[in-house]
N, C-alpha and C. Protein backbone atom coordinates (compact mmCIF):
# COMPACT_ATOMS: atom_id res chain seq x y z
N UNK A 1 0.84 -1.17 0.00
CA UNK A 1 0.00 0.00 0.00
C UNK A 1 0.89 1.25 0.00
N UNK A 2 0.80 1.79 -0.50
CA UNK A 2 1.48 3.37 -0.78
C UNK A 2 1.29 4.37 0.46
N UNK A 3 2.43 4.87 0.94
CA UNK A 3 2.12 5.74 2.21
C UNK A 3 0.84 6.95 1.86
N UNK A 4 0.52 7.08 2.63
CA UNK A 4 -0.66 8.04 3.25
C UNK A 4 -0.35 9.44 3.55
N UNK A 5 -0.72 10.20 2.84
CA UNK A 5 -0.51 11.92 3.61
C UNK A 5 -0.99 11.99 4.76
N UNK A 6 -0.38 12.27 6.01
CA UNK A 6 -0.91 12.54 6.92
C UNK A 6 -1.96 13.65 6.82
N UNK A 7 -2.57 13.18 7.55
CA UNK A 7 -4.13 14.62 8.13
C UNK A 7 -3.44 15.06 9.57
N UNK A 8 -3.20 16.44 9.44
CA UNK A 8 -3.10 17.52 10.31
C UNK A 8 -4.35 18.29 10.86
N UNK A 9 -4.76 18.00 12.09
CA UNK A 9 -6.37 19.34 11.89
C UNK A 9 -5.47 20.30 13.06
N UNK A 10 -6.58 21.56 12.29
CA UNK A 10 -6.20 23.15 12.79
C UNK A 10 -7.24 23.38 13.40
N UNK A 11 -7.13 23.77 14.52
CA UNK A 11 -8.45 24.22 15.27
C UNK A 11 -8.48 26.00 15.92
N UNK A 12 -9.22 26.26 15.86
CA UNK A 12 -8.82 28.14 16.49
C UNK A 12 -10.26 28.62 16.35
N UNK A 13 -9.89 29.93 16.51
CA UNK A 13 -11.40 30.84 16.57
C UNK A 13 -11.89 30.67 15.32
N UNK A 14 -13.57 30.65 15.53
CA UNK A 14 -14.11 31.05 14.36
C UNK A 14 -14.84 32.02 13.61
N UNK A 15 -14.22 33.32 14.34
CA UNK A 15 -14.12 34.72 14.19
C UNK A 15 -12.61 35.23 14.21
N UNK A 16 -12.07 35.91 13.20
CA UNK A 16 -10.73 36.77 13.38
C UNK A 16 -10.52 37.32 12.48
N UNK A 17 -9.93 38.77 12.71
CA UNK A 17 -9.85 39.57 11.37
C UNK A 17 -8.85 39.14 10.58
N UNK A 18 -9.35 39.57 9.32
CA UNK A 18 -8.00 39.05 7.96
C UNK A 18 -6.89 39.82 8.32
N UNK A 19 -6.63 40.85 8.63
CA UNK A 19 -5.20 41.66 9.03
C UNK A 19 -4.86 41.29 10.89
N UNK A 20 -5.59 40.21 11.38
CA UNK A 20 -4.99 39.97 12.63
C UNK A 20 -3.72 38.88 12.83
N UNK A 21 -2.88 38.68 13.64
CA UNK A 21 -2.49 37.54 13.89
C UNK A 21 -2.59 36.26 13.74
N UNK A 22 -3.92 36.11 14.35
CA UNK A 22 -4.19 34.64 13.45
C UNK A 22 -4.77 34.33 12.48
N UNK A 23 -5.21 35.23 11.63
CA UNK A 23 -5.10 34.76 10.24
C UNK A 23 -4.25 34.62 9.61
N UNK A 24 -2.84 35.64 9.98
CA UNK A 24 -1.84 35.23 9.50
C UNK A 24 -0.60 34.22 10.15
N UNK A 25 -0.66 33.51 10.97
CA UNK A 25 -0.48 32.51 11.50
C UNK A 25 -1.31 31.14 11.21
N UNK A 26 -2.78 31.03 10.81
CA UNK A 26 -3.39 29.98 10.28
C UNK A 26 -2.88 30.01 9.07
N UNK A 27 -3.20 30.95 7.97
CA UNK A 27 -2.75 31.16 6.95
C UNK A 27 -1.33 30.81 6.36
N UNK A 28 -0.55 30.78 7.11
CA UNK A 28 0.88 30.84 6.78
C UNK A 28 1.08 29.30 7.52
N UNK A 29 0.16 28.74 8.59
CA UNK A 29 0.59 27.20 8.82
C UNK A 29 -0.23 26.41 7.80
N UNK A 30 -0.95 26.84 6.98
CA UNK A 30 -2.22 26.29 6.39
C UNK A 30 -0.81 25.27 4.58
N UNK A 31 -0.36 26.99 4.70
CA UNK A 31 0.84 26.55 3.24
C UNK A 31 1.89 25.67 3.66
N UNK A 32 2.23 26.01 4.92
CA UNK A 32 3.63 25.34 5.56
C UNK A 32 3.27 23.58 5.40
N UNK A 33 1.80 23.57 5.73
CA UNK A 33 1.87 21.83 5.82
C UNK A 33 1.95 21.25 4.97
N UNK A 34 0.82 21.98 3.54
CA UNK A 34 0.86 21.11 2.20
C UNK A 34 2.14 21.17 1.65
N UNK A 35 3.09 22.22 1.80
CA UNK A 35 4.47 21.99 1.15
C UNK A 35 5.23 21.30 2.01
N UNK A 36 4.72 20.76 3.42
CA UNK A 36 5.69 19.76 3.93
C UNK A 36 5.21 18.22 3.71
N UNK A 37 4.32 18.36 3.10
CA UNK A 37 3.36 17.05 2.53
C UNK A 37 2.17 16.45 3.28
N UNK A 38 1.61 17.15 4.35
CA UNK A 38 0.61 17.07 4.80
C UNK A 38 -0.52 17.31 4.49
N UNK A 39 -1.54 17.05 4.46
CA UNK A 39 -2.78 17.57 4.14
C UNK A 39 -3.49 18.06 5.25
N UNK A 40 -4.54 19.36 5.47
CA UNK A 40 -5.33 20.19 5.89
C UNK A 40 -6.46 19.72 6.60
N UNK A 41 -6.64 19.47 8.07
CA UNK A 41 -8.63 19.45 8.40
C UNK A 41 -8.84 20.23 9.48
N UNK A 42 -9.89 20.55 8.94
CA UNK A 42 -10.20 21.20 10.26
C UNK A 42 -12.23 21.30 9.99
N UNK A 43 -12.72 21.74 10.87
CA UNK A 43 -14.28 21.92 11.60
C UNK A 43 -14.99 23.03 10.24
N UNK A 44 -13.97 23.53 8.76
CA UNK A 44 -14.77 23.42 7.98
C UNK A 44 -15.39 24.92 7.70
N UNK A 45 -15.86 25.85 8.97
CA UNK A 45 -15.94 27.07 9.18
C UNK A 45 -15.52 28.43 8.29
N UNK A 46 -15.81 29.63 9.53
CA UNK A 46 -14.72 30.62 9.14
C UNK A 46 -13.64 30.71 9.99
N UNK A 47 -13.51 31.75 9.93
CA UNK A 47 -11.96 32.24 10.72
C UNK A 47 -10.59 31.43 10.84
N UNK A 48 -9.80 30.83 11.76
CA UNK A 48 -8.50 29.67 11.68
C UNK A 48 -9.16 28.51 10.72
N UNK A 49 -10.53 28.56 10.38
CA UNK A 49 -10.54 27.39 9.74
C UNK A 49 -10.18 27.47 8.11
N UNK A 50 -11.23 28.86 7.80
CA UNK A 50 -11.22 29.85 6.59
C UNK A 50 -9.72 29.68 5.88
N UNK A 51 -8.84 30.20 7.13
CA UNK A 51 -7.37 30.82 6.42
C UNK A 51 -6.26 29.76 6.38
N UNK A 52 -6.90 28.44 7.76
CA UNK A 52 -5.92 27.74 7.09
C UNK A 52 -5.83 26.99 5.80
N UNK A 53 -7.15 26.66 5.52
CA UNK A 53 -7.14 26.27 4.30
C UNK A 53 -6.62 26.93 2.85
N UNK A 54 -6.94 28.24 3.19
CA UNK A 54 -6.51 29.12 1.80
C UNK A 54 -4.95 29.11 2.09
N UNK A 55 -4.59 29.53 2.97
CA UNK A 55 -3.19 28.73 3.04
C UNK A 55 -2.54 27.87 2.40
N UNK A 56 -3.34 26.34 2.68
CA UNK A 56 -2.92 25.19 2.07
C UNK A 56 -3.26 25.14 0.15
N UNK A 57 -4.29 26.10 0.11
CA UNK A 57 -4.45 26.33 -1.24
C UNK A 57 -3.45 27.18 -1.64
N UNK A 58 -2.64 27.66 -1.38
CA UNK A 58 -1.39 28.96 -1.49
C UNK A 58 0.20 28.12 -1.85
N UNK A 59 -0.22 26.84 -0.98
CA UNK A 59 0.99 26.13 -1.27
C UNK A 59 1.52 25.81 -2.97
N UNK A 60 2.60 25.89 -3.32
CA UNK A 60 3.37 25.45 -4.53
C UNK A 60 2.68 23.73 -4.82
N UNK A 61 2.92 22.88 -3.24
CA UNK A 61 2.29 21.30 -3.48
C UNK A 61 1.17 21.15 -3.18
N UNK A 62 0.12 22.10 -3.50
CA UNK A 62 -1.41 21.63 -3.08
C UNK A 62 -1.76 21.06 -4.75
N UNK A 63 -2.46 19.80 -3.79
CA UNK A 63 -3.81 18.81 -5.24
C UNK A 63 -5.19 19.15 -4.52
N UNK A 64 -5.69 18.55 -5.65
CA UNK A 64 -6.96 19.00 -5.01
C UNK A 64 -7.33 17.79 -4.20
N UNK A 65 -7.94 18.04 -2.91
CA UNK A 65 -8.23 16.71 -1.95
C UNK A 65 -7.24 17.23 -0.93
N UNK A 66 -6.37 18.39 -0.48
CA UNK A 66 -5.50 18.23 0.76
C UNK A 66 -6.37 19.37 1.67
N UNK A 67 -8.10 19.97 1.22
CA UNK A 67 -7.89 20.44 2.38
C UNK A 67 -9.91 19.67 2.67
N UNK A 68 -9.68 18.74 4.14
CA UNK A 68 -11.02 18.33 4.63
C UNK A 68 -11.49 18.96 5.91
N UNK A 69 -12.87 19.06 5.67
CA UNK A 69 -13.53 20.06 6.21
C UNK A 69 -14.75 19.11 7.04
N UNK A 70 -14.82 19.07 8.64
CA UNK A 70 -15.77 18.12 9.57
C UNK A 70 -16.72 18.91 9.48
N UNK A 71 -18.01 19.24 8.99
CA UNK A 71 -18.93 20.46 9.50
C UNK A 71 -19.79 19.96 9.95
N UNK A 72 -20.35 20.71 11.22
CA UNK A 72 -20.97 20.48 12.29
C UNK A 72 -22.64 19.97 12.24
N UNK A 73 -23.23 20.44 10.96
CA UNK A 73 -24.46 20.39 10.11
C UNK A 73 -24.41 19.28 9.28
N UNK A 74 -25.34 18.77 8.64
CA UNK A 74 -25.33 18.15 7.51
C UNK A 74 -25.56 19.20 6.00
N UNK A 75 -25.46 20.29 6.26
CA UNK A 75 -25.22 21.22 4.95
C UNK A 75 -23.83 21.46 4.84
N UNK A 76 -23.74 20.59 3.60
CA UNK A 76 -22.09 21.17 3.03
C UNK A 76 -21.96 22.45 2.57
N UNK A 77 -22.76 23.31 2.48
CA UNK A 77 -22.61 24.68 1.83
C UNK A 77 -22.39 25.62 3.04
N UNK A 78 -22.19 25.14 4.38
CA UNK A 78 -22.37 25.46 5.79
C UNK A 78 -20.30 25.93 5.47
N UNK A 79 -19.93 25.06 4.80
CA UNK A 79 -18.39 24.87 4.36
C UNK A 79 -17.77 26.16 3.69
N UNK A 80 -16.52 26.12 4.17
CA UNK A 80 -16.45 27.89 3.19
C UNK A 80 -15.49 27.26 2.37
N UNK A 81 -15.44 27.87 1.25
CA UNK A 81 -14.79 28.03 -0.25
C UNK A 81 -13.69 27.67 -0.76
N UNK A 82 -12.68 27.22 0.56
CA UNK A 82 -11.54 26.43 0.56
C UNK A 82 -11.51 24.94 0.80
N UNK A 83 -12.85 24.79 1.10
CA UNK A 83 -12.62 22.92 1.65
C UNK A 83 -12.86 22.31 0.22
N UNK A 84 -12.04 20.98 -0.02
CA UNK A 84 -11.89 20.50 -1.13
C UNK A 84 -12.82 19.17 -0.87
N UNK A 85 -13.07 18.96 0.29
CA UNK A 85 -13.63 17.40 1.01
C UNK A 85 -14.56 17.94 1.91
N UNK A 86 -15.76 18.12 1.83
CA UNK A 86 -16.82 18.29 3.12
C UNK A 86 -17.38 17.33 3.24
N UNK A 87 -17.39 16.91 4.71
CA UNK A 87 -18.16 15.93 5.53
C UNK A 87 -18.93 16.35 6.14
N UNK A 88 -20.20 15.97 5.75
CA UNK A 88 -21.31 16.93 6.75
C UNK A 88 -22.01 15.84 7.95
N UNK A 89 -20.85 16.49 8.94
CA UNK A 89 -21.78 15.28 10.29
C UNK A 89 -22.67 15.33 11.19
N UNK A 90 -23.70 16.05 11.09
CA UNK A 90 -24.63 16.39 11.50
C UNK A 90 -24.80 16.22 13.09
N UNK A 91 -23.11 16.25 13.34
CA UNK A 91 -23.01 16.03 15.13
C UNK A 91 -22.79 17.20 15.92
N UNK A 92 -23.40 18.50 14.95
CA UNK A 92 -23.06 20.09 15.95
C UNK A 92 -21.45 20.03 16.74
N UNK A 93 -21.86 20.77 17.77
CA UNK A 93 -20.13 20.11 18.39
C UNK A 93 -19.62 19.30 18.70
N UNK A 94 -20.53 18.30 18.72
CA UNK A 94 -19.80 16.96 19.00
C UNK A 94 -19.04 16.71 17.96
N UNK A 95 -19.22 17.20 16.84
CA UNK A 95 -17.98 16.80 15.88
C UNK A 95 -16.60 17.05 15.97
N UNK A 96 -16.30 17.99 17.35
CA UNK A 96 -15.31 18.32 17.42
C UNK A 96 -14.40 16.93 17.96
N UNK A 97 -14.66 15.72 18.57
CA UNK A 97 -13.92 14.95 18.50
C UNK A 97 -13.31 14.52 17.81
N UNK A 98 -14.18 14.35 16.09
CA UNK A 98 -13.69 14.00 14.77
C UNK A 98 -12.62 14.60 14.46
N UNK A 99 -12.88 16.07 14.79
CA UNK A 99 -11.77 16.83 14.21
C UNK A 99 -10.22 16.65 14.83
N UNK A 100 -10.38 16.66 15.75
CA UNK A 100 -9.13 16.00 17.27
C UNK A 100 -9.09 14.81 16.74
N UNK A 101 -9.20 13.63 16.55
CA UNK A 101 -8.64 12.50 16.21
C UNK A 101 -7.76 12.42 14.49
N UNK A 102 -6.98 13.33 14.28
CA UNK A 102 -6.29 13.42 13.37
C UNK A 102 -4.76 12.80 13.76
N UNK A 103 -3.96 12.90 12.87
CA UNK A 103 -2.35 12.43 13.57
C UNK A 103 -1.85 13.55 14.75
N UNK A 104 -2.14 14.35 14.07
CA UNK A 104 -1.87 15.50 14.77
C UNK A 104 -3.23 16.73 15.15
N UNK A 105 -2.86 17.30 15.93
CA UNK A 105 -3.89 18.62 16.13
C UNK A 105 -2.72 20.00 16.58
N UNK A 106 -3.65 21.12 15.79
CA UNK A 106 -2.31 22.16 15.76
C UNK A 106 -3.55 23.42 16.04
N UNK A 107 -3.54 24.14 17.94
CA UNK A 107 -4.17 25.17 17.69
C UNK A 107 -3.97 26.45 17.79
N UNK A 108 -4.79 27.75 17.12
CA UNK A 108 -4.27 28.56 16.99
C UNK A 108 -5.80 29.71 17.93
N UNK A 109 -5.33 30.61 19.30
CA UNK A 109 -6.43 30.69 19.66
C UNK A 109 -7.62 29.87 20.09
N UNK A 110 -8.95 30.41 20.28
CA UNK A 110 -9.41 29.32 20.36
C UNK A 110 -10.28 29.59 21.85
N UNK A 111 -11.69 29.54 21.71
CA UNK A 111 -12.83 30.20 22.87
C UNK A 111 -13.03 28.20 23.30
N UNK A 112 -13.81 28.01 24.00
CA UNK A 112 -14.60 26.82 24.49
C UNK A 112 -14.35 25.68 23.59
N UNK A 113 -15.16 25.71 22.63
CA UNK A 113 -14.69 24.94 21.08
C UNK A 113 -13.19 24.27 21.24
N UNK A 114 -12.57 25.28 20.51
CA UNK A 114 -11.51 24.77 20.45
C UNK A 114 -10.83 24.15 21.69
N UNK A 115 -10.86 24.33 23.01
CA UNK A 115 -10.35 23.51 24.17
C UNK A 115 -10.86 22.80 24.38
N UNK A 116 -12.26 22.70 23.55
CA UNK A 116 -12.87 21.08 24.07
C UNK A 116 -12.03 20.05 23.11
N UNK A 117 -11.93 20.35 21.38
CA UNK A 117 -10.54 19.80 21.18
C UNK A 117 -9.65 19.25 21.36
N UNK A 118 -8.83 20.75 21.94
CA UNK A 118 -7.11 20.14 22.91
C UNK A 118 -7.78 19.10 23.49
N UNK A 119 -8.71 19.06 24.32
CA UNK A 119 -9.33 17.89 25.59
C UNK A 119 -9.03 16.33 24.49
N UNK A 120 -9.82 17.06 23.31
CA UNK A 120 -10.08 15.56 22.88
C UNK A 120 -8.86 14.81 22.25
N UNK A 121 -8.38 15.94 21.61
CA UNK A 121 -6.71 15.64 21.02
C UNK A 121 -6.11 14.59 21.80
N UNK A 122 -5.75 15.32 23.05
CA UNK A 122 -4.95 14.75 24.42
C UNK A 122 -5.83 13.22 24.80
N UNK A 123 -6.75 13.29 25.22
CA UNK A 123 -7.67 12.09 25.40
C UNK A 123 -7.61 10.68 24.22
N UNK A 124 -7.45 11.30 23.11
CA UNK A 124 -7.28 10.73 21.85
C UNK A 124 -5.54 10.14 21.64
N UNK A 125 -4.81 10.43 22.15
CA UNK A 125 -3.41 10.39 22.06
C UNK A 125 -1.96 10.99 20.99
N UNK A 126 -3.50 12.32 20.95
CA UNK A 126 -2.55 12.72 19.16
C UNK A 126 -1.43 13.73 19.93
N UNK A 127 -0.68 13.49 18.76
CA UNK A 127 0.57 14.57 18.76
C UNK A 127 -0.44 16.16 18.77
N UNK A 128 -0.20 16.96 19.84
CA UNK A 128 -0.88 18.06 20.06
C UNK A 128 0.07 19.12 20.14
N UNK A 129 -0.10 20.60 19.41
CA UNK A 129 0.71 21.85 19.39
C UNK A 129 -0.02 22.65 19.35
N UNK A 130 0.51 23.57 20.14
CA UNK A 130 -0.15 25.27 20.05
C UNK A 130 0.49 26.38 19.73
N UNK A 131 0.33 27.19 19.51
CA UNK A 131 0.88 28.51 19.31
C UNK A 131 0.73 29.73 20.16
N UNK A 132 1.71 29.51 21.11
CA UNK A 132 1.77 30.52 22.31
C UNK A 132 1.62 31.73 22.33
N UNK A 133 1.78 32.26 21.21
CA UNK A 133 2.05 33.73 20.78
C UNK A 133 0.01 34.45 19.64
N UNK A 134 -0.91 33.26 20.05
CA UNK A 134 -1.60 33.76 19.72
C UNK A 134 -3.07 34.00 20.41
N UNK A 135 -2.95 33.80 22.07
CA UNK A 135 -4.05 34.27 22.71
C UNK A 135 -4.87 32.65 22.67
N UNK A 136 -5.81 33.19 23.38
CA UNK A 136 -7.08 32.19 23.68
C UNK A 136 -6.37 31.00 24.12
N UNK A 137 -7.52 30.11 24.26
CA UNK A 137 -6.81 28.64 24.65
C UNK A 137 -5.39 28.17 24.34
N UNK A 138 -5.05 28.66 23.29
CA UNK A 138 -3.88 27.92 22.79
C UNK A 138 -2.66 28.17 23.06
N UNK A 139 -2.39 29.76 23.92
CA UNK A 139 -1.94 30.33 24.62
C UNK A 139 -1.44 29.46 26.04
N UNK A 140 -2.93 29.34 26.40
CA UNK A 140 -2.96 28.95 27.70
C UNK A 140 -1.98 27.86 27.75
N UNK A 141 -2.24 26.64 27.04
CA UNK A 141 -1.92 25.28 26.95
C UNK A 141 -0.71 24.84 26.12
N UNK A 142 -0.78 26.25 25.58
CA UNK A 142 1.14 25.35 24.85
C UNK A 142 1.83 25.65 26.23
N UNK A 143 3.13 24.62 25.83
CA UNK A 143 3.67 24.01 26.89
C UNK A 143 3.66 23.33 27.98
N UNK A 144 2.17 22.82 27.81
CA UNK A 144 2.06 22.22 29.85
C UNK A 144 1.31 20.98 29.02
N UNK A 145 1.11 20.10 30.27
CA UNK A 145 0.07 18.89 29.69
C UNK A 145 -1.56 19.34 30.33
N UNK A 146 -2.52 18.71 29.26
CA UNK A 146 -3.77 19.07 29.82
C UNK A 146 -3.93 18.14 30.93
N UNK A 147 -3.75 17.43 31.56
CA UNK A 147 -3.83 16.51 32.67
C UNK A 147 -2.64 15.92 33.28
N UNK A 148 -2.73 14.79 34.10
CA UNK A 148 -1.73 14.55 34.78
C UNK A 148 -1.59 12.50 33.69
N UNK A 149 -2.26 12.42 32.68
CA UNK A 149 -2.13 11.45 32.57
C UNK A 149 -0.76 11.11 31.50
N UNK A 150 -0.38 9.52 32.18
CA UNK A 150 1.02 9.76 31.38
C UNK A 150 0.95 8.88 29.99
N UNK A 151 0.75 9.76 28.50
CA UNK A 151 0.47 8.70 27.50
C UNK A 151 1.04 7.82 27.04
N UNK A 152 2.22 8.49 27.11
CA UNK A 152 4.03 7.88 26.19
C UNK A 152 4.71 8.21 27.05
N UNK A 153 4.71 6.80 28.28
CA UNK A 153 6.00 6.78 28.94
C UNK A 153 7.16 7.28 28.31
N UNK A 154 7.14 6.59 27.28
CA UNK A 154 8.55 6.15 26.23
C UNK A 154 9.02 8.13 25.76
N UNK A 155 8.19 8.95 25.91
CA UNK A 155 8.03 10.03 25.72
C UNK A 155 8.23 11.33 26.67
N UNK A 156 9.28 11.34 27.57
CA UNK A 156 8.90 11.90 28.69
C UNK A 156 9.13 13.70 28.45
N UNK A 157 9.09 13.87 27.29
CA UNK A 157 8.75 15.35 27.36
C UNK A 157 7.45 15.70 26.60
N UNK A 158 6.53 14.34 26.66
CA UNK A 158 4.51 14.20 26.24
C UNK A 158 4.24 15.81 26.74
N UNK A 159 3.68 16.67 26.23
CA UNK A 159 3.07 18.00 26.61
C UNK A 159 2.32 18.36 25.54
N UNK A 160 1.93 19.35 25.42
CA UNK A 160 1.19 20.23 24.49
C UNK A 160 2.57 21.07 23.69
N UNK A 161 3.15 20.62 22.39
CA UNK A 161 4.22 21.37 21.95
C UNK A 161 3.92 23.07 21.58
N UNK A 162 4.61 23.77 22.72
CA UNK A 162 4.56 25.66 22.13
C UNK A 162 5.33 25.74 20.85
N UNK A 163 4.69 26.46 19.78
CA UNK A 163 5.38 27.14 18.99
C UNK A 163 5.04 28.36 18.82
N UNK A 164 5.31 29.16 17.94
CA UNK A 164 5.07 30.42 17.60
C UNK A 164 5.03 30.87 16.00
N UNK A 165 5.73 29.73 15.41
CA UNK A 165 5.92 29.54 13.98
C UNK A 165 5.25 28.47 13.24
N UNK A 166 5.18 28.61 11.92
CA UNK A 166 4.35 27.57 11.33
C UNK A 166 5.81 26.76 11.15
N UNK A 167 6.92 27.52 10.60
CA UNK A 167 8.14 26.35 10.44
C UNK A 167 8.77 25.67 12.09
N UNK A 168 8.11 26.13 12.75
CA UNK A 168 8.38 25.60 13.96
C UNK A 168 7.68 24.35 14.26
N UNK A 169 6.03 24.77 13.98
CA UNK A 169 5.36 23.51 14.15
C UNK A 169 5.42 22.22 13.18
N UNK A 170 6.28 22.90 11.87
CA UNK A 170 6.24 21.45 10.83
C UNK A 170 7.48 20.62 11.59
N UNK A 171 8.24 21.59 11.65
CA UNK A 171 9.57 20.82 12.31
C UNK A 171 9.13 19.50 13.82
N UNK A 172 8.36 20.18 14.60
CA UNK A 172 7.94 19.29 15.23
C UNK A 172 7.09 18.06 15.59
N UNK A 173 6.10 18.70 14.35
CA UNK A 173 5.59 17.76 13.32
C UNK A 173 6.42 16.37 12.54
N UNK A 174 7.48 16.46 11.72
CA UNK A 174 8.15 15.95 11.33
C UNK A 174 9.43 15.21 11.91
N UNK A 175 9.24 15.81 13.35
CA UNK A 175 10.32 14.90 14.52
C UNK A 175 9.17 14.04 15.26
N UNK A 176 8.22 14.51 15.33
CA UNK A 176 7.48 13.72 16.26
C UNK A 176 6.51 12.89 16.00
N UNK A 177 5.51 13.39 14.79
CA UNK A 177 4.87 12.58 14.81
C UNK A 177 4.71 11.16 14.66
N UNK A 178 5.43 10.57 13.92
CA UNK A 178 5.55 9.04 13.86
C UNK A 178 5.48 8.92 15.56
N UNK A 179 6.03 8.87 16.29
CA UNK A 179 5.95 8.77 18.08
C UNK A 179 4.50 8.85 18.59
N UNK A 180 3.45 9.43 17.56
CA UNK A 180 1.91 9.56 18.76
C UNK A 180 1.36 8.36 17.71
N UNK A 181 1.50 7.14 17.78
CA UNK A 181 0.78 6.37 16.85
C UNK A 181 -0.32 5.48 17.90
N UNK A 182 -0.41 5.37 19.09
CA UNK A 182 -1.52 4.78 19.83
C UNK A 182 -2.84 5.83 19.70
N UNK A 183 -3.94 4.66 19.52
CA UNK A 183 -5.26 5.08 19.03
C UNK A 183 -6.18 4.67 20.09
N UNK A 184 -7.18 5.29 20.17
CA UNK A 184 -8.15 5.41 21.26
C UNK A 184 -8.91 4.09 20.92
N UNK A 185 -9.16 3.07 21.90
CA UNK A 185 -9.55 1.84 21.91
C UNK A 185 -10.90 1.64 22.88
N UNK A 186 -11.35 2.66 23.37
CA UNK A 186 -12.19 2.91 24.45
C UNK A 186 -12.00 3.37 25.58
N UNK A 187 -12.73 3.65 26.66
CA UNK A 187 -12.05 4.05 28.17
C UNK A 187 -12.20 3.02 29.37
N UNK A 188 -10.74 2.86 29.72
CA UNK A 188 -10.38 1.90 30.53
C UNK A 188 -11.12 2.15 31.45
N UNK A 189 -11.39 0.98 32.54
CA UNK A 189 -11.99 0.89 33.56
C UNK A 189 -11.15 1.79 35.08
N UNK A 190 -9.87 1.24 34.53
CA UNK A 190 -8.89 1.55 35.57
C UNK A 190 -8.21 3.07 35.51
């Protein structure tokens, strides 16, 4: 079988101005991934969801199919103008687990929503990063672990990775991820 592009999801506000920070931080991680050979998901929206995708459409290596979009409705037109793949899961926020069970989760900002996410990311066992330098949740939580649970012994610096850069986060992306490969099997008793 032929390797697999990894799926990266971006999670952040879904309000932010086009001349703010994190649009240009989604935006600019949105290109960084498809030219590092990743492909794009995220919840499908506007705002971090909007720009990372046009981002990934900005890249030199975008095909069509690298950017998928979880939306919360069963109306795909609910989808903005960059998603190449809409899934319409008619699970409102509960879809946000879908979106967190990617290889990775990368957030930028980010009200309630998005930390229910990180929650699920972490719970889920994905390679999880934030961007310290852009407010809201994602602020909060780069650098620390969301709990005290230990995922990857084998891993003992497991946290929420801070960056501040999109070439920061591919880089850590590309050191780490092969390392978060355990998948959520249910919840233990113990």
């Amino acid at each position: 079988m032929a390797d697999r592009r990894k799926i990266v999801s971006v999670i952040g506000n879904k309000r932010i101005k086009k001349d703010g920070i994190r649009y240009q931080l989604a935006f600019e991680l949105g290109k960084a991934l498809v030219d590092a050979g990743y492909r794009v998901q995220s919840g499908g929206l506007q705002g971090v969801m909007k720009a990372v995708m046009a981002g990934a459409k900005a890249s030199k290596n975008y095909r069509e199919g690298d950017t998928v979009a979880l939306v919360p409705s069963f109306d795909t037109e609910t989808a903005n103008e960059h998603a190449d793949i809409v899934i319409p899961t008619g699970l409102d926020m509960m879809r946000n687990a879908m979106v967190a069970n990617a290889y990775a989760v990368i957030g930028i900002g980010g009200g309630a929503g998005t930390m229910s996410e990180y929650c699920y990311a972490w719970s889920l066992n994905r390679l999880v990063i934030a961007f310290a330098n852009s407010g809201g949740w994602s602020a909060k939580v780069a650098g620390t672990k969301i709990d005290d649970t230990d995922r990857y012994p084998e891993i003992p610096e497991d946290k929420v990775y801070a960056v501040t850069t999109a070439k920061e986060a591919i880089k850590i992306l590309d050191e780490k991820i092969d390392l978060y490969t355990k998948r959520h099997s249910g919840i233990s008793p113990l």
